[in-house]
C-alpha atoms as a PDB file:
ATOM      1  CA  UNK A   1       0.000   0.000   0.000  1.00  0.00           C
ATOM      2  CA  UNK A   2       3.011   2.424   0.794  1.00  0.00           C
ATOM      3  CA  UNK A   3       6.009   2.826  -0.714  1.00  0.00           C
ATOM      4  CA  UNK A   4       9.128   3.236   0.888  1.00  0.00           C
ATOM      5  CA  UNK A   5      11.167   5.066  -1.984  1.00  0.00           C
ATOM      6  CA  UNK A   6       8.251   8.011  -1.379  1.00  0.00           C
ATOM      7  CA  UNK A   7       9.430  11.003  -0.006  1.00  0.00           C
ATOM      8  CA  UNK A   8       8.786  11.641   3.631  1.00  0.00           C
ATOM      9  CA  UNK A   9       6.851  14.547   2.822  1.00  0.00           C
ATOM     10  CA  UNK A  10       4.350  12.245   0.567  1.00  0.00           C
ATOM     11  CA  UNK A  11       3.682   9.850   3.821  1.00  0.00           C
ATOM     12  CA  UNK A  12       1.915  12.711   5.880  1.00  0.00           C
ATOM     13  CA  UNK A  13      -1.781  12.782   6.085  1.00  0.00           C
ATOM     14  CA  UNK A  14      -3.126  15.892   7.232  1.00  0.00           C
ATOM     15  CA  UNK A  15      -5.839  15.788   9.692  1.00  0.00           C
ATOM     16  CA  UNK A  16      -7.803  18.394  11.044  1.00  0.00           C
ATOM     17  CA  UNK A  17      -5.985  18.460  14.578  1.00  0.00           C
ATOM     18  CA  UNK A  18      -3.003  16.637  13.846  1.00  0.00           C
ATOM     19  CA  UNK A  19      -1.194  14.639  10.858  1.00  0.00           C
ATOM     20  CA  UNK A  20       0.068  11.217  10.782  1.00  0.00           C
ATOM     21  CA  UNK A  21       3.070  10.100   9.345  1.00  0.00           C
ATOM     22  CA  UNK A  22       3.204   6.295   7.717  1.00  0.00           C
ATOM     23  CA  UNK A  23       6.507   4.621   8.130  1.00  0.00           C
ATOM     24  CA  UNK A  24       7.286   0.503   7.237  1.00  0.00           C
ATOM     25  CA  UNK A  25       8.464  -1.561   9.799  1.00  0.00           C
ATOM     26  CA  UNK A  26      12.395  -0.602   8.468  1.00  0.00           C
ATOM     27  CA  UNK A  27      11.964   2.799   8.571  1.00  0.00           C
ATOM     28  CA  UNK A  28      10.856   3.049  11.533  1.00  0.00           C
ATOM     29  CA  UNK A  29      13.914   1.293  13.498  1.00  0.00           C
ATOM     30  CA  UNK A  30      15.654   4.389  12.963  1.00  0.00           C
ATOM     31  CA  UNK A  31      13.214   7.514  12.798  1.00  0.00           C
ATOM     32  CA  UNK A  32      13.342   9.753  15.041  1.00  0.00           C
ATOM     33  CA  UNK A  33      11.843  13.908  14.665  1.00  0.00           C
ATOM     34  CA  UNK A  34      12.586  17.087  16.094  1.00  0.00           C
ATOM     35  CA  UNK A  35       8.966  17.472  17.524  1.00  0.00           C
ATOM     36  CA  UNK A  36       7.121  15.704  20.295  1.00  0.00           C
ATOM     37  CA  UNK A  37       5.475  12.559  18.526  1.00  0.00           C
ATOM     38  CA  UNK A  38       2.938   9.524  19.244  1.00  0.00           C
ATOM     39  CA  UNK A  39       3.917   5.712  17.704  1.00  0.00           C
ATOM     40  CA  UNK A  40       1.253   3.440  16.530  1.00  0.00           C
ATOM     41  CA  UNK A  41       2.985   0.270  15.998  1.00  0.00           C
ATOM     42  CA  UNK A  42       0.787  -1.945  13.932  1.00  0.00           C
ATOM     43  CA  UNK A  43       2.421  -5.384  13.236  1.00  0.00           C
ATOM     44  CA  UNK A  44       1.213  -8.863  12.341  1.00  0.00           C
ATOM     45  CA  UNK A  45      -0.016 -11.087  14.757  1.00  0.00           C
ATOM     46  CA  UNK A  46       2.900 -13.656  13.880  1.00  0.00           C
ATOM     47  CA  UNK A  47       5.690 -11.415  14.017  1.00  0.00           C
ATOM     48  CA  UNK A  48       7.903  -9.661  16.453  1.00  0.00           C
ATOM     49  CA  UNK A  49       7.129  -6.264  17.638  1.00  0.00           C
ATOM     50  CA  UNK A  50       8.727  -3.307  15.671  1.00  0.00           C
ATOM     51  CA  UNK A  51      11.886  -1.731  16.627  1.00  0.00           C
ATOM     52  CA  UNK A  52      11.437   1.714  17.484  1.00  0.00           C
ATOM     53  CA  UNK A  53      14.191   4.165  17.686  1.00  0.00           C
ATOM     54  CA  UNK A  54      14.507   6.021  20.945  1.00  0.00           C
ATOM     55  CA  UNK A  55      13.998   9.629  21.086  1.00  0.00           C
ATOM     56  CA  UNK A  56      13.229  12.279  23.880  1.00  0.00           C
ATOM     57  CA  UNK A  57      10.525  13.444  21.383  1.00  0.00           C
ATOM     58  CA  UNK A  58       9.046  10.465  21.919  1.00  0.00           C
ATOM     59  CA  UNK A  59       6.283  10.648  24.346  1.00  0.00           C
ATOM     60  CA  UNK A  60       4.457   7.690  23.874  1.00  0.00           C
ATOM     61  CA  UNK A  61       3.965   4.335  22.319  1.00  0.00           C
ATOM     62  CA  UNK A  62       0.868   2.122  21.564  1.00  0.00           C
ATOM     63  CA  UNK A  63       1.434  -1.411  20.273  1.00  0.00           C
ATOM     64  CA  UNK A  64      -1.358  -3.251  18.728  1.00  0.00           C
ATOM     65  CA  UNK A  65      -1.018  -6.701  16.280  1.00  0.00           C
ATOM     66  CA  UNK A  66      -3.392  -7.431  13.979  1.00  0.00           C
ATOM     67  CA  UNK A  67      -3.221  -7.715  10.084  1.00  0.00           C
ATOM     68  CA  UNK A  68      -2.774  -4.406   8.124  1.00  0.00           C
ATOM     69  CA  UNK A  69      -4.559  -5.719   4.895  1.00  0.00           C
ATOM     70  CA  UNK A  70      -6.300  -2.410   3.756  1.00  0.00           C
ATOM     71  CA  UNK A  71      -7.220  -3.398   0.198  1.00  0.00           C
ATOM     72  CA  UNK A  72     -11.097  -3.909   0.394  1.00  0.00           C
ATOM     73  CA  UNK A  73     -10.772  -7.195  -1.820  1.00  0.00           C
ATOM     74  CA  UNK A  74      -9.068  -8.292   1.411  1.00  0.00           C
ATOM     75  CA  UNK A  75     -11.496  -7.206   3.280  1.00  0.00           C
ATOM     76  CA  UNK A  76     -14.114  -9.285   1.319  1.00  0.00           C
ATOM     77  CA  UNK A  77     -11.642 -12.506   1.398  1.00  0.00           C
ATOM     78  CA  UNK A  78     -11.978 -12.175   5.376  1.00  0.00           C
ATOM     79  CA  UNK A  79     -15.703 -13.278   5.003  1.00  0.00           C
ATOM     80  CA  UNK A  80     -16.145 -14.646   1.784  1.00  0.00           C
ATOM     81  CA  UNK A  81     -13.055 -17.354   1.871  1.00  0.00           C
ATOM     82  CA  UNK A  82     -12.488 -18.006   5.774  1.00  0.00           C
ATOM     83  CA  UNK A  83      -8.680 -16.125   5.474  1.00  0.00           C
ATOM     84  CA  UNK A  84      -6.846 -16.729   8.398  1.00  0.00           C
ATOM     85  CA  UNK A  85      -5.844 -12.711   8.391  1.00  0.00           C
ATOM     86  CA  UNK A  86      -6.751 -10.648  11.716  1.00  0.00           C
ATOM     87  CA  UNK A  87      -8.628  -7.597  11.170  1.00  0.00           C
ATOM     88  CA  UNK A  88      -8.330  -4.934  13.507  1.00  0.00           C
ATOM     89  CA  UNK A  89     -11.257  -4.951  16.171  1.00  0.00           C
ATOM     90  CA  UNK A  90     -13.238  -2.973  17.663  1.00  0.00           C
ATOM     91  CA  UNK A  91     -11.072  -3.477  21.174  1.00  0.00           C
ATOM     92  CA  UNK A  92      -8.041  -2.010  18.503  1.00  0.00           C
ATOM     93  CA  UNK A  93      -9.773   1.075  17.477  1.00  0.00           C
ATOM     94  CA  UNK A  94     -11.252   2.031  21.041  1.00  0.00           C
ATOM     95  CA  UNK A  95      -7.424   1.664  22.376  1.00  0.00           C
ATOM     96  CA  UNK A  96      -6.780   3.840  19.504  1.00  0.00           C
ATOM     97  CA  UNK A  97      -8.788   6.756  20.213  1.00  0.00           C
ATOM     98  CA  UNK A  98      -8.034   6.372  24.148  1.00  0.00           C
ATOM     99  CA  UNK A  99      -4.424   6.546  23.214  1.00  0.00           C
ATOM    100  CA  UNK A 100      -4.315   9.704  21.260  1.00  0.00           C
ATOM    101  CA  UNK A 101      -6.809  11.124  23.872  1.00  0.00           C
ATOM    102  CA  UNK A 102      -4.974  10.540  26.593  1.00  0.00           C
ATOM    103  CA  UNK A 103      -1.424  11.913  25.194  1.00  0.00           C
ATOM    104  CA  UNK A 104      -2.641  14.836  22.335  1.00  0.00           C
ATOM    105  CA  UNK A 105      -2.035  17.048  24.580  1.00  0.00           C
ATOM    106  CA  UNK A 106       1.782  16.415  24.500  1.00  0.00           C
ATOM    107  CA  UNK A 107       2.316  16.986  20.614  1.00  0.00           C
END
């Protein structure tokens, strides 16, 4: 879905009280910005949590696993073919929001 040749500047999206930045599972190991900042680590169930460079910018971290699959033809397989891929819950998106509730106040 991303690409990680893009330019960092093409991996923002702009929201209306804050933007998010995308960044692979590589890119991440060593990112680090000159801003407070919030990590949602998304990263499939079967594999090892993300290594996230350390930064006093970073104020906090939220780790969730489930399967980023984002194509909606993927989203059909789910219930259409029995896939074994996780979708995020409800439980995910909840811990979401009451992340970036509890800690928008620091960026």
């Amino acid at each position: 879905m991303f690409q990680n040749n893009l330019p960092l500047s093409e991996k923002i999206f702009h929201g209306t009280r804050f933007d998010f930045l995308v960044l692979s599972r590589a890119e991440i190991k060593s990112f680090t910005a000159e801003t407070s900042y919030l990590i949602i680590s998304v990263t499939d169930p079967e594999q090892p949590a993300a290594e996230i460079a350390e930064s006093t910018f970073l104020q906090a971290t939220l780790r969730l696993k489930f399967h980023d699959i984002g194509k909606p033809s993927r989203i059909a397989e789910q219930f259409t073919n029995h896939s074994t891929d996780i979708l995020m819950s409800e439980k995910d998106a909840k811990e979401i929001l009451s992340f970036v509730s509890e800690h928008l106040t620091k960026v």
